[in-house]
C-alpha atoms as a PDB file:
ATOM      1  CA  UNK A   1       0.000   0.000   0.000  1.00  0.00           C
ATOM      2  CA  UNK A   2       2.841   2.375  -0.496  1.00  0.00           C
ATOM      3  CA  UNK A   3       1.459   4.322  -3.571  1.00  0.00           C
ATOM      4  CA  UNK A   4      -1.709   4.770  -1.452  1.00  0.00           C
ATOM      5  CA  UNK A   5       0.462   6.101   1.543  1.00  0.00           C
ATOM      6  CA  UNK A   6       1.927   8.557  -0.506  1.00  0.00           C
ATOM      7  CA  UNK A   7      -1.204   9.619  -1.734  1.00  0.00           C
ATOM      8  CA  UNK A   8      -2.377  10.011   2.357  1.00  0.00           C
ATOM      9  CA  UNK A   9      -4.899   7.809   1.645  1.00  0.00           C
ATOM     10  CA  UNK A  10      -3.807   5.212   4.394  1.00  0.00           C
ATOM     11  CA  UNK A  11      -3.526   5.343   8.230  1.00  0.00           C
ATOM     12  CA  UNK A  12      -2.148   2.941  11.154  1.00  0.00           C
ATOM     13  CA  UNK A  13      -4.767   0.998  12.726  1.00  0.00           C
ATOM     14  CA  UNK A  14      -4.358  -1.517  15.735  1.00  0.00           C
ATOM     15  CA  UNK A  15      -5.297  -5.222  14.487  1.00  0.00           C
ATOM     16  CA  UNK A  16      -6.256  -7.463  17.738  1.00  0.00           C
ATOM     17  CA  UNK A  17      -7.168 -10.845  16.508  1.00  0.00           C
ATOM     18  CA  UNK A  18      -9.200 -13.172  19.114  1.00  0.00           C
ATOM     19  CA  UNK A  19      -5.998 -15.100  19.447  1.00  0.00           C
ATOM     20  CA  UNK A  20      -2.765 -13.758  19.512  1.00  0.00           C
ATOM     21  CA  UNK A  21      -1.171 -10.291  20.044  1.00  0.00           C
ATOM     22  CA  UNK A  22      -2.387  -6.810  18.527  1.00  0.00           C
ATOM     23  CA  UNK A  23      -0.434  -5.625  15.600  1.00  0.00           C
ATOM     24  CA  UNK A  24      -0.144  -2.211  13.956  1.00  0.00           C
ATOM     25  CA  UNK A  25      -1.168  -2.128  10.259  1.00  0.00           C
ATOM     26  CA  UNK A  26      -1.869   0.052   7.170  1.00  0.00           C
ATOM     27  CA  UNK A  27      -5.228   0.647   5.977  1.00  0.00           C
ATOM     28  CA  UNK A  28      -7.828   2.466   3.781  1.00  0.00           C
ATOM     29  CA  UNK A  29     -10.300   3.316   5.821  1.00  0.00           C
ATOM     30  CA  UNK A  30     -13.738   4.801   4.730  1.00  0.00           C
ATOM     31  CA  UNK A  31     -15.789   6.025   7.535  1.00  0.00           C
ATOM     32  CA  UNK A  32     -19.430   5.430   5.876  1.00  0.00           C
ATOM     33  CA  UNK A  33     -20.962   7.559   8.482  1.00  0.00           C
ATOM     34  CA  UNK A  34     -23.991   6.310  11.030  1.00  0.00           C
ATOM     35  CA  UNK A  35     -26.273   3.273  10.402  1.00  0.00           C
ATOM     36  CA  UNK A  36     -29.085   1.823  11.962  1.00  0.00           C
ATOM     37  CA  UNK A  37     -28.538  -1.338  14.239  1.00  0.00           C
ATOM     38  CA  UNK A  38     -30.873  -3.622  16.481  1.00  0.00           C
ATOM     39  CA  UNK A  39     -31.190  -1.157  19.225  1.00  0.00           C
ATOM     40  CA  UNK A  40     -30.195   2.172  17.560  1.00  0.00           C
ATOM     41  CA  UNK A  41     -27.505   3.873  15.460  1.00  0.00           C
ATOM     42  CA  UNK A  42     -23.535   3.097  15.400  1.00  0.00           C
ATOM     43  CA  UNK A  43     -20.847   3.760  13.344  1.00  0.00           C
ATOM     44  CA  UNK A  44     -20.120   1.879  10.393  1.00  0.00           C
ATOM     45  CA  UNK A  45     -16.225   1.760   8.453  1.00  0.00           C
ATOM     46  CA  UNK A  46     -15.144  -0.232   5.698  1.00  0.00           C
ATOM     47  CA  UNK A  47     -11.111  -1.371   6.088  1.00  0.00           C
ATOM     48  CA  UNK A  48      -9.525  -2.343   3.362  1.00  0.00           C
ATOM     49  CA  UNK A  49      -6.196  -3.990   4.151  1.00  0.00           C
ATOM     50  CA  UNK A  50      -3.249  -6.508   2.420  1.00  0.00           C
ATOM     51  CA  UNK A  51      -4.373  -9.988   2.581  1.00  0.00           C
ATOM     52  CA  UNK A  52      -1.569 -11.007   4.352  1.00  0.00           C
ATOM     53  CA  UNK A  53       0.022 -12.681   7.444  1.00  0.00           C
ATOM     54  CA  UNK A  54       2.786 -10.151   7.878  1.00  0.00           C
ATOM     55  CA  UNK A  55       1.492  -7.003   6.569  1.00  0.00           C
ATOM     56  CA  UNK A  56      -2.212  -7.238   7.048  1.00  0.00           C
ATOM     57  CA  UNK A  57      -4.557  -9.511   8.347  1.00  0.00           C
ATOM     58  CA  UNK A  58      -4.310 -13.381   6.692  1.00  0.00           C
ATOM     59  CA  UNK A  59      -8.003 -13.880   5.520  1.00  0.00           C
ATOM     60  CA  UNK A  60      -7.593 -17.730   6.207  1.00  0.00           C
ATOM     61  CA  UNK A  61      -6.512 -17.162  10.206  1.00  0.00           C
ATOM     62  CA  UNK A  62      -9.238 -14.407  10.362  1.00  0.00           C
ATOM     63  CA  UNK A  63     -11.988 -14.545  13.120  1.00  0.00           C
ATOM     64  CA  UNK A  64     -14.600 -12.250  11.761  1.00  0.00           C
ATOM     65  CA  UNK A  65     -17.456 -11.517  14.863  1.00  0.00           C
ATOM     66  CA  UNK A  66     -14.396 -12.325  17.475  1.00  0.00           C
ATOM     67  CA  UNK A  67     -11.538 -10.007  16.059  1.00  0.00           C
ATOM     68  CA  UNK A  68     -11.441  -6.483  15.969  1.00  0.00           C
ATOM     69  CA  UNK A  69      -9.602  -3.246  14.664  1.00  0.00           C
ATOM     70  CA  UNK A  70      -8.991   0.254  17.293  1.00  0.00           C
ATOM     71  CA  UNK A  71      -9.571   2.888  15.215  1.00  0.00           C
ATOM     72  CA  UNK A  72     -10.745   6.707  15.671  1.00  0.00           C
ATOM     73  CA  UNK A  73     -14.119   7.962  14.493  1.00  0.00           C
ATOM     74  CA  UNK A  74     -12.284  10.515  12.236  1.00  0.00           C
ATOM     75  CA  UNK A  75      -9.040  11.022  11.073  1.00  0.00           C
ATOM     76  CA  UNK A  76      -6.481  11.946  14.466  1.00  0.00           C
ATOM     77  CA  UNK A  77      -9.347  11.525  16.334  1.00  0.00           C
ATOM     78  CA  UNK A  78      -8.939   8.746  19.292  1.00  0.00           C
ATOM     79  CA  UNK A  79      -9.214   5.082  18.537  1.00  0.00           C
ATOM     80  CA  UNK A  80     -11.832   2.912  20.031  1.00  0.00           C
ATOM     81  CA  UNK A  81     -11.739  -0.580  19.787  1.00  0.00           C
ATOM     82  CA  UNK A  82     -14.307  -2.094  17.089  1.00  0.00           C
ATOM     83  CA  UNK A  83     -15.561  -5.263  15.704  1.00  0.00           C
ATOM     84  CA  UNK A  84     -15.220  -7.137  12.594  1.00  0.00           C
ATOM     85  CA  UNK A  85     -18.490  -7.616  11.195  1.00  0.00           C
ATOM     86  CA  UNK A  86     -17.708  -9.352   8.104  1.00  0.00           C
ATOM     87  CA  UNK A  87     -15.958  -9.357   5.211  1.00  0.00           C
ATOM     88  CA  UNK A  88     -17.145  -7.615   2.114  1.00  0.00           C
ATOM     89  CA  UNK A  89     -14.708  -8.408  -0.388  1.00  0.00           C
ATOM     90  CA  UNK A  90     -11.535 -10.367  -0.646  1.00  0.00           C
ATOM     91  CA  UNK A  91      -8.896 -11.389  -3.205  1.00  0.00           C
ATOM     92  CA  UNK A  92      -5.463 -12.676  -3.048  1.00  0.00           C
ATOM     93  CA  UNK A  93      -4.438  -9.139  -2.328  1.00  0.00           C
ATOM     94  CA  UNK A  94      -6.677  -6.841  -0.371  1.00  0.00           C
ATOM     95  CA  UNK A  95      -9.537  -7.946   1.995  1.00  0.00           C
ATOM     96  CA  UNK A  96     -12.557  -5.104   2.367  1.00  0.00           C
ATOM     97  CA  UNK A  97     -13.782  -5.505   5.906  1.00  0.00           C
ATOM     98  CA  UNK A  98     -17.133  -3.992   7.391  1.00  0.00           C
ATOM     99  CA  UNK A  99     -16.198  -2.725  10.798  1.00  0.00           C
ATOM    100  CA  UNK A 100     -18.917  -1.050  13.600  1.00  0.00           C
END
């Protein structure tokens, strides 16, 4: 995701799978804004990260509903930790992630 860093379309975002340590990684993040849910309204991001073990998040050791991503609400905002909902779209490359 370098060309996309230079571009500042990328920020650092904490990784904390279910099992195993958090890990700092690069992302495309598109804050979608405020959807409904169950019992109200919550924030709603799509992450878009490298499909892989080292630099991203390995789609095949992924626990989407137990893993989750700290990020802020806006850019340099504060992170707060979130969940991974599910995964929108993946390829052998990038995985698209729905995150509330």
């Amino acid at each position: 995701m370098t060309i996309l860093g230079r571009l500042g379309l990328t920020e650092t975002v904490n990784y904390k799978p279910a099992a195993g340590e958090a890990v700092e990684i690069v992302a495309c993040v598109d804050r979608a804004g405020i959807i409904a849910v169950q019992e109200g309204r919550a924030p709603e991001c799509q992450v878009c990260v490298l499909n892989d073990a080292d630099e991203g998040i390995d789609a095949a050791n992924m626990d989407v509903g137990a893993d989750g991503i700290d990020l802020p609400d806006r850019v340099g905002g504060t992170a707060v930790a979130r969940g991974i909902q599910r995964i929108v779209s993946q390829d052998a490359d990038f995985l698209t992630l729905a995150v509330m």
